[in-house]
C-alpha atoms as a PDB file:
ATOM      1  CA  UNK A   1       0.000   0.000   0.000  1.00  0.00           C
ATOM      2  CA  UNK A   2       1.091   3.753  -0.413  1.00  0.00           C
ATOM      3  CA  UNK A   3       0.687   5.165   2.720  1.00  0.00           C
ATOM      4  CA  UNK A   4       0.297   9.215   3.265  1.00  0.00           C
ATOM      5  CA  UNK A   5       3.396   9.973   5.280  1.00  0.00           C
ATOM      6  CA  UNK A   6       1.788  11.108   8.585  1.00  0.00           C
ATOM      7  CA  UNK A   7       0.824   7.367   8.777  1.00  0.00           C
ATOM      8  CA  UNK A   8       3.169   5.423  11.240  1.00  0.00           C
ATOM      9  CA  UNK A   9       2.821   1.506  10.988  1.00  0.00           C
ATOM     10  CA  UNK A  10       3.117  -0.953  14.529  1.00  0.00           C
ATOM     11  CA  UNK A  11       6.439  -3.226  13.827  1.00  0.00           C
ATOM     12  CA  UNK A  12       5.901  -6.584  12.105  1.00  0.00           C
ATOM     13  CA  UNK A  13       2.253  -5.406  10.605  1.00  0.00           C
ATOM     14  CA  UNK A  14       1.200  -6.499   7.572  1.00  0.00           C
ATOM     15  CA  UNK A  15      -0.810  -4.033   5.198  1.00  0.00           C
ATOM     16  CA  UNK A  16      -0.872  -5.217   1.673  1.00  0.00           C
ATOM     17  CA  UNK A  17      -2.614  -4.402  -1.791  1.00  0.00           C
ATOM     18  CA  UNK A  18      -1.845  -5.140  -4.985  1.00  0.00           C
ATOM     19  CA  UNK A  19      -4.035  -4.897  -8.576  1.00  0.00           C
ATOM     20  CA  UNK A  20      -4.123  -6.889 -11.137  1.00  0.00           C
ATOM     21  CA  UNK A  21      -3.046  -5.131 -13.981  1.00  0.00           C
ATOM     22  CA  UNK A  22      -2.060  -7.263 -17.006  1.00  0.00           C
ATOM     23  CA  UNK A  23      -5.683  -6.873 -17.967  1.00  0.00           C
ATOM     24  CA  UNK A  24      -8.380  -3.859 -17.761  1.00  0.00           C
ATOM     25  CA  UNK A  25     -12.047  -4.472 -18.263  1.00  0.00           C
ATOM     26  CA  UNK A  26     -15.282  -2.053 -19.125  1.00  0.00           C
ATOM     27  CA  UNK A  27     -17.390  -2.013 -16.530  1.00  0.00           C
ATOM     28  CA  UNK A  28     -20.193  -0.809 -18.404  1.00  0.00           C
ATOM     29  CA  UNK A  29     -20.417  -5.112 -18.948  1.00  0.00           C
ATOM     30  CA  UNK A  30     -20.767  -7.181 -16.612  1.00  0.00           C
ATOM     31  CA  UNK A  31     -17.717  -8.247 -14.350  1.00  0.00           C
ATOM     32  CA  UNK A  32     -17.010 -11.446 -13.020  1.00  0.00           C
ATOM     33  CA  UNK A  33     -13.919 -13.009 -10.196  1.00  0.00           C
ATOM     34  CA  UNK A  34     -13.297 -15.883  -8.713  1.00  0.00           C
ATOM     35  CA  UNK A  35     -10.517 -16.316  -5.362  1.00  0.00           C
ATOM     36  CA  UNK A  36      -9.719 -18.959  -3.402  1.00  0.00           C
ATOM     37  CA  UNK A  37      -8.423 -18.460   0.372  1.00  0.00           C
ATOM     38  CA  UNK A  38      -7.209 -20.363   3.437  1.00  0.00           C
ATOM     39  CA  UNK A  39      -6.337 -19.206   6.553  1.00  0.00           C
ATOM     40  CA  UNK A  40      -5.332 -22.441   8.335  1.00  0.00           C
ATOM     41  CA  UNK A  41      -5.853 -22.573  12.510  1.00  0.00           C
ATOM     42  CA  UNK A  42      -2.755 -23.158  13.403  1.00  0.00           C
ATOM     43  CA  UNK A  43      -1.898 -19.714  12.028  1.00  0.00           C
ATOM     44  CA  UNK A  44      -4.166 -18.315  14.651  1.00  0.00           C
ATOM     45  CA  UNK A  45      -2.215 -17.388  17.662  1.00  0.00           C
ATOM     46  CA  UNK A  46      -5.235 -15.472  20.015  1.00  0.00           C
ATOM     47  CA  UNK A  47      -8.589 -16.091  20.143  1.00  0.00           C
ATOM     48  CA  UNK A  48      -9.590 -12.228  19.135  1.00  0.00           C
ATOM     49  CA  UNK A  49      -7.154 -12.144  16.761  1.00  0.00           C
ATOM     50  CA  UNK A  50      -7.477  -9.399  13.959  1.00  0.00           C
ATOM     51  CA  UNK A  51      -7.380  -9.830   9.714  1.00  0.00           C
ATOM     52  CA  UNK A  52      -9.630  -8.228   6.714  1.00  0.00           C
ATOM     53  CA  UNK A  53      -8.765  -9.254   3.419  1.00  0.00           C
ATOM     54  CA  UNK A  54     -10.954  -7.916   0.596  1.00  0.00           C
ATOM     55  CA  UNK A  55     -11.460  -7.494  -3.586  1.00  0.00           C
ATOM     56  CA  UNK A  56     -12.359  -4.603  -4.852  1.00  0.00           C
ATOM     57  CA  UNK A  57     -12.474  -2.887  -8.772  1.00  0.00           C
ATOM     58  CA  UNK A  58     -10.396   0.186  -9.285  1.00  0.00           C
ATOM     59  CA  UNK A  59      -9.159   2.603 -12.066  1.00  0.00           C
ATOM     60  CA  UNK A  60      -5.919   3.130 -10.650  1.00  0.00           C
ATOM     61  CA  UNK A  61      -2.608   0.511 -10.947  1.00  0.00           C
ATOM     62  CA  UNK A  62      -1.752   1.651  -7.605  1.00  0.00           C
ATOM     63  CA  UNK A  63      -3.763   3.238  -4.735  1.00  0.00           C
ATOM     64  CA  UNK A  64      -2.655   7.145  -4.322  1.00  0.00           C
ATOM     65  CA  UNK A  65      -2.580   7.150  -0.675  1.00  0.00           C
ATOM     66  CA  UNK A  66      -4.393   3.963   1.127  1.00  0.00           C
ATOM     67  CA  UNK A  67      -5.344   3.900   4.832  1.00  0.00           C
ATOM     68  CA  UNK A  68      -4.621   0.527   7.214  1.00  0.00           C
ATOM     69  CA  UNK A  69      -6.422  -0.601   9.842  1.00  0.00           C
ATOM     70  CA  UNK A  70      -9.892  -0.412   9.813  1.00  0.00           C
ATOM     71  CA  UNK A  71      -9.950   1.356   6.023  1.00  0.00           C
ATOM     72  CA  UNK A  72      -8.097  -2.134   4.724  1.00  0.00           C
ATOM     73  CA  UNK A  73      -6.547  -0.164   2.215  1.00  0.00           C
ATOM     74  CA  UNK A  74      -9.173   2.459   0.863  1.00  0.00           C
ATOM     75  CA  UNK A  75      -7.952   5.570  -0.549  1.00  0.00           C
ATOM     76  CA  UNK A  76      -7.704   8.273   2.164  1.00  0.00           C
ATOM     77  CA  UNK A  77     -11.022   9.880   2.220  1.00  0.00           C
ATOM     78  CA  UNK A  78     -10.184  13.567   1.771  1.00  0.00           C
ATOM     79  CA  UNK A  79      -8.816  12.083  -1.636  1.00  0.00           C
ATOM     80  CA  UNK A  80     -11.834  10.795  -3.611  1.00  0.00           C
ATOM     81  CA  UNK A  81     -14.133  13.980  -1.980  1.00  0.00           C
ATOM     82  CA  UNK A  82     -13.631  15.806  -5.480  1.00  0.00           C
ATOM     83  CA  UNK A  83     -12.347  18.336  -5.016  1.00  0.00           C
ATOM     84  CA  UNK A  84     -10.056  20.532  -7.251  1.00  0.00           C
ATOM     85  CA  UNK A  85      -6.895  20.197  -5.852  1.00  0.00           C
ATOM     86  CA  UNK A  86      -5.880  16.667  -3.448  1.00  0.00           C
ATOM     87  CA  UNK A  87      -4.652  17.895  -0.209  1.00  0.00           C
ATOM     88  CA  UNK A  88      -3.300  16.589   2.870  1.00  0.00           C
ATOM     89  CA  UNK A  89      -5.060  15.236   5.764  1.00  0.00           C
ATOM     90  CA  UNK A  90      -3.545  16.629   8.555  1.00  0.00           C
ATOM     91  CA  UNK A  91      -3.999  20.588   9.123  1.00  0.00           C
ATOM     92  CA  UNK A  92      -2.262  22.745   8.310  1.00  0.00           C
ATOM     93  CA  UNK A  93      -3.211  21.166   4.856  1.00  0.00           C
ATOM     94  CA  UNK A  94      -1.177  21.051   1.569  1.00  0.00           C
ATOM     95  CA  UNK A  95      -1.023  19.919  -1.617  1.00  0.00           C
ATOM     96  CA  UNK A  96      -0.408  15.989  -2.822  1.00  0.00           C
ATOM     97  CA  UNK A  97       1.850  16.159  -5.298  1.00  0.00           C
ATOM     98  CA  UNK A  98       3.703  14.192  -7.963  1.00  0.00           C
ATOM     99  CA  UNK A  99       7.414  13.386  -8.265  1.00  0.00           C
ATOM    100  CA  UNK A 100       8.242  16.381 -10.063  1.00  0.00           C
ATOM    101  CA  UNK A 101       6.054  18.673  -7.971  1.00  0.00           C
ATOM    102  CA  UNK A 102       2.926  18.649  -9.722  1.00  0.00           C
ATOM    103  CA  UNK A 103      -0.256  18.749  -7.867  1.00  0.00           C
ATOM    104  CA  UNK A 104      -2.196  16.096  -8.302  1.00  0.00           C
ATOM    105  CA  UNK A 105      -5.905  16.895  -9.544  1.00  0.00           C
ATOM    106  CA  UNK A 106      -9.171  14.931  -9.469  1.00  0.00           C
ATOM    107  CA  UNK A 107     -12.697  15.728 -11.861  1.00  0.00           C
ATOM    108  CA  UNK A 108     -15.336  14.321  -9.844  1.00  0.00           C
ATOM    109  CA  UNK A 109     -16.822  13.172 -12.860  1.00  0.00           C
ATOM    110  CA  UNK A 110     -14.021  10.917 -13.283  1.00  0.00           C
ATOM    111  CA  UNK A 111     -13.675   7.681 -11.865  1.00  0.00           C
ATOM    112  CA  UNK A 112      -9.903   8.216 -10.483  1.00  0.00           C
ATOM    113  CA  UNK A 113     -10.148   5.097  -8.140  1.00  0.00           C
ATOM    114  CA  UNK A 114     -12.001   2.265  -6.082  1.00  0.00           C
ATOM    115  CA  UNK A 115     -15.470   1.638  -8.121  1.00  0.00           C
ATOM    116  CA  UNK A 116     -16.727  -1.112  -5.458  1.00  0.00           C
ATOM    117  CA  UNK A 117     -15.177  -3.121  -2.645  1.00  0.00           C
ATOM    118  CA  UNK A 118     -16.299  -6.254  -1.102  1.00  0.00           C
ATOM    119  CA  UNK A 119     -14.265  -6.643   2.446  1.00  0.00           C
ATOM    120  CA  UNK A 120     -14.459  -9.936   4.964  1.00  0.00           C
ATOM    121  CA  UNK A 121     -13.630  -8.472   8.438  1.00  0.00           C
ATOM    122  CA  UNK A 122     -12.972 -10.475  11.585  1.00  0.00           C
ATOM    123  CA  UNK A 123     -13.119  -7.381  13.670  1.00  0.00           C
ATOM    124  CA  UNK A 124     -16.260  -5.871  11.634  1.00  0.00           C
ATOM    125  CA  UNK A 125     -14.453  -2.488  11.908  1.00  0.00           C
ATOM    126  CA  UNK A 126     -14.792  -1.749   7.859  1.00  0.00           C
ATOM    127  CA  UNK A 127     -18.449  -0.820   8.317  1.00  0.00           C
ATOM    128  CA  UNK A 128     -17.669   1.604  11.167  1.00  0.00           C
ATOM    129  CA  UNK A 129     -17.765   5.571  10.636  1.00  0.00           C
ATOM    130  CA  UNK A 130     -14.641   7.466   9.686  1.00  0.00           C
ATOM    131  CA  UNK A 131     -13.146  10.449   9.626  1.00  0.00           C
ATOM    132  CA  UNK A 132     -14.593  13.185   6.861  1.00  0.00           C
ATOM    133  CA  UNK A 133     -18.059  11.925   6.764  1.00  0.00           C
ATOM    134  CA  UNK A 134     -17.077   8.173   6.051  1.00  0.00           C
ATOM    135  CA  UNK A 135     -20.571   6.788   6.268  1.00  0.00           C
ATOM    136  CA  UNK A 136     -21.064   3.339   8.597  1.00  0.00           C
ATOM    137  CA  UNK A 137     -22.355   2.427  11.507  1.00  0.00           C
ATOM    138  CA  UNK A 138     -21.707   3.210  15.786  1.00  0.00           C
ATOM    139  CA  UNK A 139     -19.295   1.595  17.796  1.00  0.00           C
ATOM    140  CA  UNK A 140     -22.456  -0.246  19.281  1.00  0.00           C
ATOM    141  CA  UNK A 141     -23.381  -1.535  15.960  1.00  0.00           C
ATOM    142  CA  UNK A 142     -20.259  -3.511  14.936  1.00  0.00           C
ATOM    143  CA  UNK A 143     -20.528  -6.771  13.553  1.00  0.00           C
ATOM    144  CA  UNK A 144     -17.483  -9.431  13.922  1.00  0.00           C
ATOM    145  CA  UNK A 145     -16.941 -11.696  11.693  1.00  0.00           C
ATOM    146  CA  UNK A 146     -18.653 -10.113   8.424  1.00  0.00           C
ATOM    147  CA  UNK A 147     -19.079  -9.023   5.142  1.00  0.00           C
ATOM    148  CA  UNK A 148     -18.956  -5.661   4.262  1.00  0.00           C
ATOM    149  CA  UNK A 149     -19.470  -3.758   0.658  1.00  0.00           C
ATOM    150  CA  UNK A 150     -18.620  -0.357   0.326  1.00  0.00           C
ATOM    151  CA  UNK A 151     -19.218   1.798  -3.345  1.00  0.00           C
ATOM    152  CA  UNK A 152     -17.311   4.402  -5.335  1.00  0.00           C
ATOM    153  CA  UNK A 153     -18.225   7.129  -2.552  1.00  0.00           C
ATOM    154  CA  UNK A 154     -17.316   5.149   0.319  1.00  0.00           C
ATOM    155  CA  UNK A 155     -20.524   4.627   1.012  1.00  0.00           C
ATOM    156  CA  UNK A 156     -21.649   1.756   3.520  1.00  0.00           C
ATOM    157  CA  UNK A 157     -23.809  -0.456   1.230  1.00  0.00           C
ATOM    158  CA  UNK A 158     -24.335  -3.817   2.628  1.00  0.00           C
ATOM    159  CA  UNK A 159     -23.268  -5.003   6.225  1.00  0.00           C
ATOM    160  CA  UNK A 160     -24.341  -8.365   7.502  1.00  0.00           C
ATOM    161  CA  UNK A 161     -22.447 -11.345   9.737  1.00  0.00           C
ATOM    162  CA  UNK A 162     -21.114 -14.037   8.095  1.00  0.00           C
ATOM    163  CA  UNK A 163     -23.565 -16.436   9.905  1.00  0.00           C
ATOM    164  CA  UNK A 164     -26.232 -15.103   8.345  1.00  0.00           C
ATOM    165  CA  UNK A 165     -25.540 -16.317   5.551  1.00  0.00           C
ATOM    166  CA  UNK A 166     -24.259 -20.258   6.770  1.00  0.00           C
ATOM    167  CA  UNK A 167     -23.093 -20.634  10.060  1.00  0.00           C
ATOM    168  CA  UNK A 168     -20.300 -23.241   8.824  1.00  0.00           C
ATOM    169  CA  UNK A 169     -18.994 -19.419   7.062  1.00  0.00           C
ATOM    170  CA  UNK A 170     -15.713 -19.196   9.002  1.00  0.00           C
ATOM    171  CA  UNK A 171     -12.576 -16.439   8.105  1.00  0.00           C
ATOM    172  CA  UNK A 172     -10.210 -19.345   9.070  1.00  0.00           C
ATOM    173  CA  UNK A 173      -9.751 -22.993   7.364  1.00  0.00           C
ATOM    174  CA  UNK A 174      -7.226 -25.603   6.890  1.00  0.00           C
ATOM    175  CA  UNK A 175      -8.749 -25.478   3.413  1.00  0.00           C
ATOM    176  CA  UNK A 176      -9.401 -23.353   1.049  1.00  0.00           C
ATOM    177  CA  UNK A 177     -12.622 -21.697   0.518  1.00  0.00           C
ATOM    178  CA  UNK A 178     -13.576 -20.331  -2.779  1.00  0.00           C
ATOM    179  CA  UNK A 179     -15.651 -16.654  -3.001  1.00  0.00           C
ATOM    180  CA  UNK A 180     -17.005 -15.395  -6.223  1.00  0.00           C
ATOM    181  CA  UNK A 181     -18.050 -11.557  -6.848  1.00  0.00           C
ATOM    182  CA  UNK A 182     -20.832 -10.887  -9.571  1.00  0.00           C
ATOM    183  CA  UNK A 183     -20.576  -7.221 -10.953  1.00  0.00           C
ATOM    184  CA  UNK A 184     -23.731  -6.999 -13.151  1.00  0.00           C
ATOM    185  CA  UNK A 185     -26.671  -4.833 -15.011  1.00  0.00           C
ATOM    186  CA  UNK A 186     -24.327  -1.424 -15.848  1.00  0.00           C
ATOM    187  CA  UNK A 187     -22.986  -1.393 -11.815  1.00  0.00           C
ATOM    188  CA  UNK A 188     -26.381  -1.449 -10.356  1.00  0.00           C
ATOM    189  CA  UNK A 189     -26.079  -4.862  -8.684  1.00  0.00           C
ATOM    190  CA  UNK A 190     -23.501  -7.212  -7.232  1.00  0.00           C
ATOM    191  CA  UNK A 191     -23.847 -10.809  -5.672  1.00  0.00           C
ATOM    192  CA  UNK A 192     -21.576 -12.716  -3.621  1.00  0.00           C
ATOM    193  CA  UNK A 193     -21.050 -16.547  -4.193  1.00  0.00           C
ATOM    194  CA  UNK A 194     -19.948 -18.916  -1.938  1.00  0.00           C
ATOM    195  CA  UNK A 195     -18.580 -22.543  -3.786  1.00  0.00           C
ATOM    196  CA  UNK A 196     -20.204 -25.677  -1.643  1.00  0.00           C
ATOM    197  CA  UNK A 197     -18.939 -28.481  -3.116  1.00  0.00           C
ATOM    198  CA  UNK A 198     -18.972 -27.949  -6.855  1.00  0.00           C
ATOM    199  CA  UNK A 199     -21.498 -25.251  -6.807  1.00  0.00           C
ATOM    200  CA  UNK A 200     -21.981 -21.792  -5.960  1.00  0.00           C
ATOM    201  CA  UNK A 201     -24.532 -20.559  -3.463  1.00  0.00           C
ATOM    202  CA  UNK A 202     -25.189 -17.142  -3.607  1.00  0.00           C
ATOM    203  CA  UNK A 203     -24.775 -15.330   0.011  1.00  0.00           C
ATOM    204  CA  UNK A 204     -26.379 -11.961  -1.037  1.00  0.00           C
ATOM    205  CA  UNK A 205     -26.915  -9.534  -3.711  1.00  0.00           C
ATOM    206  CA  UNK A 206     -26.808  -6.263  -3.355  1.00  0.00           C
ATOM    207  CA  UNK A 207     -28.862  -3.530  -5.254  1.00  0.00           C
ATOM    208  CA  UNK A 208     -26.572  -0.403  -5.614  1.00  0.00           C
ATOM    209  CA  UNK A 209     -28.049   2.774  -5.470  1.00  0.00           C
ATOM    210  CA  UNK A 210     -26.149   4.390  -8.119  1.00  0.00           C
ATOM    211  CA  UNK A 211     -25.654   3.484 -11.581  1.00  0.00           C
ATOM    212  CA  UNK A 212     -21.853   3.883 -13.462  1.00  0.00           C
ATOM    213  CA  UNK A 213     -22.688   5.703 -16.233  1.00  0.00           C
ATOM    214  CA  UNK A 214     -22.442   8.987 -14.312  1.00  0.00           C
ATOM    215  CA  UNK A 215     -18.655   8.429 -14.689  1.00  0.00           C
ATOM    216  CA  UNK A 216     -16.387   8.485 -17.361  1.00  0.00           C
ATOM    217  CA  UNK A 217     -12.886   6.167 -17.462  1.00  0.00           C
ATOM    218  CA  UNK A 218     -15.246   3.414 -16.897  1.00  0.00           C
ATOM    219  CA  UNK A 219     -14.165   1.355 -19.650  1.00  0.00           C
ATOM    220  CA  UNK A 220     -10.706   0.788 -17.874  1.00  0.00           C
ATOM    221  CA  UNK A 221     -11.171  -0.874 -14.834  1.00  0.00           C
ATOM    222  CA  UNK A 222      -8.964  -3.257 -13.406  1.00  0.00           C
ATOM    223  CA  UNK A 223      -9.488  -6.266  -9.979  1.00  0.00           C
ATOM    224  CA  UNK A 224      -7.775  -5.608  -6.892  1.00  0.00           C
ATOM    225  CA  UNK A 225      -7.084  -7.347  -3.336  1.00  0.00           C
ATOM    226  CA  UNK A 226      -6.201  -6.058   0.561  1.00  0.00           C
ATOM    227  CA  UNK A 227      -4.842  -7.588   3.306  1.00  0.00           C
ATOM    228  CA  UNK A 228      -4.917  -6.442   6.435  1.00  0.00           C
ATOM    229  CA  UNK A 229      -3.297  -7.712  10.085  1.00  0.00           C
ATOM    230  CA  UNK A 230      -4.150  -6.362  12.658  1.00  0.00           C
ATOM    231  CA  UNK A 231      -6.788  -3.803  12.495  1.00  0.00           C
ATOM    232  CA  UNK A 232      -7.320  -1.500  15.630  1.00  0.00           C
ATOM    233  CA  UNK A 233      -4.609  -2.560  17.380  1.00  0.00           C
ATOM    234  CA  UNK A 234      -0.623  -1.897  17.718  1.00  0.00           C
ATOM    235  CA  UNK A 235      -0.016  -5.003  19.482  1.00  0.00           C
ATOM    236  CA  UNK A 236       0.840  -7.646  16.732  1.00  0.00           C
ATOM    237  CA  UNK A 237       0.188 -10.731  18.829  1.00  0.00           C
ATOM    238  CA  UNK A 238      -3.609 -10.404  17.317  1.00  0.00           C
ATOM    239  CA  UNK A 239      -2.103 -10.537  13.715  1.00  0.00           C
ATOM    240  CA  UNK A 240      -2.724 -13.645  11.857  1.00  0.00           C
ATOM    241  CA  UNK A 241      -0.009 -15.947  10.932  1.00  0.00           C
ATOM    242  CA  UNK A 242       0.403 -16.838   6.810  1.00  0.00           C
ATOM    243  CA  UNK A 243      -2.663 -15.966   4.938  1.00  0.00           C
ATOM    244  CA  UNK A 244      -2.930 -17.691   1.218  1.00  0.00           C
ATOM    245  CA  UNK A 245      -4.555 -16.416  -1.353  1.00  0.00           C
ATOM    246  CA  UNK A 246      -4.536 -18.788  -5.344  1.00  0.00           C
ATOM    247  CA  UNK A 247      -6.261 -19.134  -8.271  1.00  0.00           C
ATOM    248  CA  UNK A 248      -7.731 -15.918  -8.975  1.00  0.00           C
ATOM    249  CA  UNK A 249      -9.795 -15.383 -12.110  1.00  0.00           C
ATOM    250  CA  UNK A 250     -11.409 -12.717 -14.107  1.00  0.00           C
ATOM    251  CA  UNK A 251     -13.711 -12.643 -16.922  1.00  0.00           C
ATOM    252  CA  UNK A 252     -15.078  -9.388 -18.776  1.00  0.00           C
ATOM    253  CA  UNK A 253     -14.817  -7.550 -21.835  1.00  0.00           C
ATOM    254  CA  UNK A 254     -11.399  -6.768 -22.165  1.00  0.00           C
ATOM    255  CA  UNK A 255     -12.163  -3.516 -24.708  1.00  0.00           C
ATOM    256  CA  UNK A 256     -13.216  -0.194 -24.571  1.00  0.00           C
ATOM    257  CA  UNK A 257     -15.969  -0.064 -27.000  1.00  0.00           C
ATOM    258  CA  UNK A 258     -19.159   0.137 -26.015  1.00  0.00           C
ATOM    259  CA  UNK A 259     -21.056  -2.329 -28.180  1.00  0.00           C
ATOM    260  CA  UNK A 260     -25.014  -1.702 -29.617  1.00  0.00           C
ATOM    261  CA  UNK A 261     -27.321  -3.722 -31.452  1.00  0.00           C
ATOM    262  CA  UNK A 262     -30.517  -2.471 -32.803  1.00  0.00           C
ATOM    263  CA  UNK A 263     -33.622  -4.855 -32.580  1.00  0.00           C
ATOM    264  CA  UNK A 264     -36.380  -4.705 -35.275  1.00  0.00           C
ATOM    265  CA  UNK A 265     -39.391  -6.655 -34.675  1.00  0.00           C
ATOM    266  CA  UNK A 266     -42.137  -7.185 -37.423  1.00  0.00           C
ATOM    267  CA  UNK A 267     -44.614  -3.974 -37.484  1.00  0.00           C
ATOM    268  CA  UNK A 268     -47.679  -4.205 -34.776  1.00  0.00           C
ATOM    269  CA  UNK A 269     -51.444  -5.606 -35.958  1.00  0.00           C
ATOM    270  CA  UNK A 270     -53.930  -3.007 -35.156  1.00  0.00           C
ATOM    271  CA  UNK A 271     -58.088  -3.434 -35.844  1.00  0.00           C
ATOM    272  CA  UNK A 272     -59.204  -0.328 -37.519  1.00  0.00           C
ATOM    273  CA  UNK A 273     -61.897   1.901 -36.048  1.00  0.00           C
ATOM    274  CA  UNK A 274     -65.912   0.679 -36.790  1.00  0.00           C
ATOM    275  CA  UNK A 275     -67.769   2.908 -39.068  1.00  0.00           C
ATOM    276  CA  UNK A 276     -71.300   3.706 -37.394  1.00  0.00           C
ATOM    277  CA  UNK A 277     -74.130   6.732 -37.889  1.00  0.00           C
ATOM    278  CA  UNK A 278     -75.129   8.930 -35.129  1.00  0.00           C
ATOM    279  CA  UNK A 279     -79.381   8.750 -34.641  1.00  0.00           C
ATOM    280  CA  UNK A 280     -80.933  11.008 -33.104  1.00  0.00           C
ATOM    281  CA  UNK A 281     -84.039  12.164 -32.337  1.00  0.00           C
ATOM    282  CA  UNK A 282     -85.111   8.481 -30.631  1.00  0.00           C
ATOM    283  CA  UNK A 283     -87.437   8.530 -27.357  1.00  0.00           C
ATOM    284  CA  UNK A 284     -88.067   5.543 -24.847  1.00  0.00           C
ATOM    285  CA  UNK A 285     -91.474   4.133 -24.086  1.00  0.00           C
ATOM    286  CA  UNK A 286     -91.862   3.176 -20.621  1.00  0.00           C
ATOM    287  CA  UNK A 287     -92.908  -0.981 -20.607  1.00  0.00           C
END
């Protein structure tokens, strides 16, 4: 992850997020990945031990400036607002830069960034509030052990326990478990498979309340992944031991063309309007 500078990291953490970027897709199709993950017991070493690990699609190769912790890697928030000019957390405020001193600017009609993220939380701490009007839920409210989704504003979408959806759901294995994310109908709805066996169950799908074509740079979208150990905590005896992560694959349309197709159908049948006379002049005789 690129961290902003002001953020210090506990020794031996492990914050990590990489994209894949050999391929981008348009999003304006549908999207569809596949990961498989194990997080074997004996890597456990306390029983409230802390890990996220999460897939998300983004427009960028490499987060700006990611947050640990709780945020499991989103972008800091004061960076996707969209505004003018990216600035600084921290007051006094400045400019984000490039290399060779360049601000760095953002049209918030744009997609510069995260479009969706699906995060799997053992703390629950993803769907809590944050700092610049990060939308979630109250301390009381926090759900271990969950799913959370969050959208292109940071918005809190979905937030549910993982036992909701099976209670044999568990963030740790000695084998691997394989999750598959459904990205569908222009951005306005994604589903979350579970593999039992040799099928997929669906745990949820989400309606989204927004729909993508209100961005551009849409057509360019690329699958990420976040790892996270520990989350609210400097004391690294609640991180997980090795966390595995195989197999991952993606299929979209790998173009940017927007594809059309116009449908005729053979004209419409109609029955033409009656002729008939007005009479007048007619009276009713009582029986």
């Amino acid at each position: 992850m690129a961290f902003p500078s002001d953020i210090l990291l506990p020794s031996d953490a492990r914050y990590y997020q990489f994209v894949e970027t050999d391929l981008s897709y348009n999003s304006n199709y549908d999207i569809v990945w596949s990961l498989q993950f194990k997080l074997p017991g004996d890597n456990v070493y306390n029983s409230n031990y802390e890990y996220a690990f999460g897939t998300f699609l983004t427009s960028l190769t490499g987060e700006l400036s990611s947050l640990p912790g709780q945020y499991v890697g989103d972008t800091d928030p004061l960076l996707v607002s969209g505004q003018t000019q990216l600035l600084t957390e921290q007051s006094p405020t400045s400019a984000i830069t490039t290399e060779g001193e360049i601000d760095l600017m953002v049209d918030s009609s744009t997609l510069s960034g995260q479009l969706i993220k699906v995060v799997f939380d053992s703390t629950g701490l993803y769907g809590l509030s944050g700092i610049n009007g990060r939308g979630g839920v109250g301390e009381h409210q926090i759900k271990k052990n969950s799913i959370s989704i969050r959208d292109y504003f940071h918005n809190l979408v979905f937030y549910e326990h993982l036992s909701a959806f099976s209670p044999t759901f568990s963030l740790t294995s000695d084998e691997f478990e394989t999750l598959r994310v459904r990205y569908a109908n222009l951005g306005t709805k994604i589903s979350i498979d579970k593999k039992v066996n040799t099928k997929y169950q669906t745990l949820t799908t989400v309606e989204l309340p927004f729909r993508l074509k209100e961005f551009d740079n849409l057509d360019n979208v690329f699958v990420g992944y976040s790892f996270c150990t520990p989350i609210s905590t400097q004391n690294t005896a609640l991180s997980v031991g090795d966390f595995f992560l195989k197999n991952a694959h993606i299929e979209g349309l790998e173009t940017t063309e927007v594809l059309t197709q116009t449908i005729t159908s053979a004209p419409l049948t109609f029955n033409p309007n009656t002729s008939f006379t007005t009479v007048s002049n007619i009276t009713a005789i009582p029986a």
